[in-house]
N, C-alpha and C. Protein backbone atom coordinates (compact mmCIF):
# COMPACT_ATOMS: atom_id res chain seq x y z
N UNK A 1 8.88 -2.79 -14.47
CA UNK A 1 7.99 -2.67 -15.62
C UNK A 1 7.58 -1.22 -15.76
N UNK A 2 7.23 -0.72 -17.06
CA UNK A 2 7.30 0.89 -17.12
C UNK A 2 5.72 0.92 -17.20
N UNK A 3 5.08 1.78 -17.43
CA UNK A 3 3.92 2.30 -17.35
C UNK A 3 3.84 3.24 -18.25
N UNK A 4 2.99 3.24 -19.40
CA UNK A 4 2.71 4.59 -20.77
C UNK A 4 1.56 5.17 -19.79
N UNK A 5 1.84 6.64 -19.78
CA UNK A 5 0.77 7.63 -19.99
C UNK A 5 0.79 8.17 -20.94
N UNK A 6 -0.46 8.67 -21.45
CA UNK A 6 -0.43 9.66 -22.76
C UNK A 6 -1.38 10.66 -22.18
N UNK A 7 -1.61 11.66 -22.78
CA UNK A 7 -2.67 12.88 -21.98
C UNK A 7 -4.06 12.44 -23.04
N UNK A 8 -3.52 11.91 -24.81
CA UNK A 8 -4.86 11.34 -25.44
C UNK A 8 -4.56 9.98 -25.71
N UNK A 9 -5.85 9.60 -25.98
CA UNK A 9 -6.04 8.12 -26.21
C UNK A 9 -4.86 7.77 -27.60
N UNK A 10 -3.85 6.75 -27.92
CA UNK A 10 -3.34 6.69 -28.70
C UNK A 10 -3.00 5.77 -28.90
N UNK A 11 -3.99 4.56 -29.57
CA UNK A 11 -3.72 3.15 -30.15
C UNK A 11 -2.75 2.86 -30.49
N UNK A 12 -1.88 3.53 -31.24
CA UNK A 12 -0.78 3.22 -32.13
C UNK A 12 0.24 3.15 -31.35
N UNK A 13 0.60 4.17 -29.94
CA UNK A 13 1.35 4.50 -29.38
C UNK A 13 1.31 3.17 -28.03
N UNK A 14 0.44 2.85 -27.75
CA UNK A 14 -0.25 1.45 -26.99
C UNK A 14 0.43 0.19 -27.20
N UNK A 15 0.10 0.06 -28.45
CA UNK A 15 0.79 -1.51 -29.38
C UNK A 15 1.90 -1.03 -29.47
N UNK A 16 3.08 0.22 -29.82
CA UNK A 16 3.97 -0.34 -29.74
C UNK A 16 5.06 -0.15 -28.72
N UNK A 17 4.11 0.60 -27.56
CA UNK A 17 5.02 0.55 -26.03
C UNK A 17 4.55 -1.41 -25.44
N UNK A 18 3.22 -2.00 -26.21
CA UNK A 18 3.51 -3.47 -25.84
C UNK A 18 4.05 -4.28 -26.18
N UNK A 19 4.84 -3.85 -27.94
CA UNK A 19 5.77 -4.88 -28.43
C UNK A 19 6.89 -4.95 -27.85
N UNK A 20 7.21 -3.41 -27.79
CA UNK A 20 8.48 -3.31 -27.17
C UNK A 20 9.15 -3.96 -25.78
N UNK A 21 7.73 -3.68 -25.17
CA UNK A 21 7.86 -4.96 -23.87
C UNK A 21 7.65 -6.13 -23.81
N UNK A 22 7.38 -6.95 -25.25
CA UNK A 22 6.77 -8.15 -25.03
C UNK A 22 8.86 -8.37 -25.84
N UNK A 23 8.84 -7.67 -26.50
CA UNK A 23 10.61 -7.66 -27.34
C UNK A 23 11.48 -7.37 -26.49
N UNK A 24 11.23 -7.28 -25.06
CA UNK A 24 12.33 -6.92 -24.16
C UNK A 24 12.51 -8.63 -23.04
N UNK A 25 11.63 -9.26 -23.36
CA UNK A 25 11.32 -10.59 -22.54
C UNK A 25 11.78 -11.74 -23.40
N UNK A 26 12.84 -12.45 -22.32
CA UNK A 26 13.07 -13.43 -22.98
C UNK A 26 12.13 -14.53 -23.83
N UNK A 27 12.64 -15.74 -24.27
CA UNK A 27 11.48 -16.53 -24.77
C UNK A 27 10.86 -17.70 -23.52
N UNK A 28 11.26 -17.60 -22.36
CA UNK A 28 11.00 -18.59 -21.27
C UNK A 28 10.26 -17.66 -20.47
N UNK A 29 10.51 -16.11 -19.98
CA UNK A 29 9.52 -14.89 -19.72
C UNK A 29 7.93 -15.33 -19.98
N UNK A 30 7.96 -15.32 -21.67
CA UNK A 30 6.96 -14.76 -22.51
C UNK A 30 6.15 -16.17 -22.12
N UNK A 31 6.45 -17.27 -22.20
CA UNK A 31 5.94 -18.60 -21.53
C UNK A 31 5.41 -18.22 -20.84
N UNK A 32 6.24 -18.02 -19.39
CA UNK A 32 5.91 -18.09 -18.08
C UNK A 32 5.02 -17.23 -18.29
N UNK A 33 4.66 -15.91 -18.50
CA UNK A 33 3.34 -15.29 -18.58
C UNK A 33 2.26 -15.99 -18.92
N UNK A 34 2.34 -16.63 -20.16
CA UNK A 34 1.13 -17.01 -21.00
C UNK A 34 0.23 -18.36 -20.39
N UNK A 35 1.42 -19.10 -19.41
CA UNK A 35 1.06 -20.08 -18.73
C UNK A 35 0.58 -19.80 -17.70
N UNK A 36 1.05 -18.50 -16.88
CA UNK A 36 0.66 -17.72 -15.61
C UNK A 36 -1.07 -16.95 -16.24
N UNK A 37 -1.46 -16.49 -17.44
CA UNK A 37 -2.63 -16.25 -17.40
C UNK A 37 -3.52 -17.06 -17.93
N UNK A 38 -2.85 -18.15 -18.51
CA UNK A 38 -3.72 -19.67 -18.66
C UNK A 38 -4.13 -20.20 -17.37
N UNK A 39 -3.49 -20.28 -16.79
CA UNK A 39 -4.27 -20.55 -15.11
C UNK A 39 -5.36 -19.54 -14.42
N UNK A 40 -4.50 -18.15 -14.37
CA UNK A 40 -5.69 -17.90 -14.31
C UNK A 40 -6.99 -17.28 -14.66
N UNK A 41 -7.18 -17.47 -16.01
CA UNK A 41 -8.56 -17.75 -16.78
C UNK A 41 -9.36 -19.16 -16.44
N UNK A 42 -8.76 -19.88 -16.32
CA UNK A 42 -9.29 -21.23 -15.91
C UNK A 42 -9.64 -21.34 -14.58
N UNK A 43 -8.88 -20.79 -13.80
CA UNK A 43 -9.52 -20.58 -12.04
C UNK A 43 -10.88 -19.55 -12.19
N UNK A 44 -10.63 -18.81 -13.02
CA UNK A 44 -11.78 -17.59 -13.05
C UNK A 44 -13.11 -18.10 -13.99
N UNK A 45 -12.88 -19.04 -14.65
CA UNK A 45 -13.84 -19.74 -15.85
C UNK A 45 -14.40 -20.65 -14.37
N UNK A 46 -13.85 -21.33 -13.92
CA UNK A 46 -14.28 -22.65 -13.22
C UNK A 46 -15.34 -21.69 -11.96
N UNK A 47 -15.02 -20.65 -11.14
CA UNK A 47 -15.01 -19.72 -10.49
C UNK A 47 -16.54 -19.09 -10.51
N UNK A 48 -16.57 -18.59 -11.99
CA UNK A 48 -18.16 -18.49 -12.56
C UNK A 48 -18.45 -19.07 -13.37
N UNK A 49 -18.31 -20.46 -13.01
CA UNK A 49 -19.57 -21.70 -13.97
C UNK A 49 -18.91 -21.98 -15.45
N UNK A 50 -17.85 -22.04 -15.94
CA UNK A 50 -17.72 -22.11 -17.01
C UNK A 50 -16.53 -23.65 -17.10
N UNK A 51 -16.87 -24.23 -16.11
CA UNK A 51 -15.76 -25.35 -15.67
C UNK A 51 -15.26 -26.73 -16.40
N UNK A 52 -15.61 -27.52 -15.77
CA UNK A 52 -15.57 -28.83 -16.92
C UNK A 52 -16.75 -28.66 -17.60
N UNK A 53 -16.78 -29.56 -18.89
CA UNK A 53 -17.97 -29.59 -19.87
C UNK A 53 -18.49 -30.92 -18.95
N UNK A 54 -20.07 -30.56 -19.40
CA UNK A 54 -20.82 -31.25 -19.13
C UNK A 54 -20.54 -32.55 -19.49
N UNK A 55 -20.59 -33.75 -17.99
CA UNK A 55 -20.40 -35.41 -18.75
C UNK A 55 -21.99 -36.08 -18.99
N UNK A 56 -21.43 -36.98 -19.31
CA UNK A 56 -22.86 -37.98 -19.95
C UNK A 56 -22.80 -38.84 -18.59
N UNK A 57 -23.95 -38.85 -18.39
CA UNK A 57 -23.94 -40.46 -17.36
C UNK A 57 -24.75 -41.36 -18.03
N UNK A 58 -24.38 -42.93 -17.52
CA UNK A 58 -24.99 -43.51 -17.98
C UNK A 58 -25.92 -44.05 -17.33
N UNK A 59 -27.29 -44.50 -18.05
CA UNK A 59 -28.09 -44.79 -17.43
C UNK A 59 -28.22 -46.40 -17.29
N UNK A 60 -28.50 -46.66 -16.04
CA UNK A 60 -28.34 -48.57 -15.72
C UNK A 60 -29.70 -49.22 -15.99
């Protein structure tokens, strides 16, 4: 995987050293990433409190 430096900040130059790498990954790649940081946001949500939603109990 390559790495952009720039000496200034350069948005434009950012987005499209990430298309280019997101356009260099197959379509089973680009999955496997998106599923690889779907996990872990959800380990990191659950992690600090943001876990299952609140259930109802019922009262007897």
């Amino acid at each position: 995987m390559a790495v952009l430096k720039l000496s200034k900040h350069d948005e434009n130059r950012e987005i499209e050293f990430e298309l280019k790498y997101l356009l260099s990954l197959t379509t089973r790649q680009r999955f496997q990433m998106m599923f690889k940081k779907t996990q872990e946001m959800r380990r990191l949500a659950g992690k600090y409190g943001y876990g299952k939603t609140t259930q109802i109990i019922k009262r007897t």
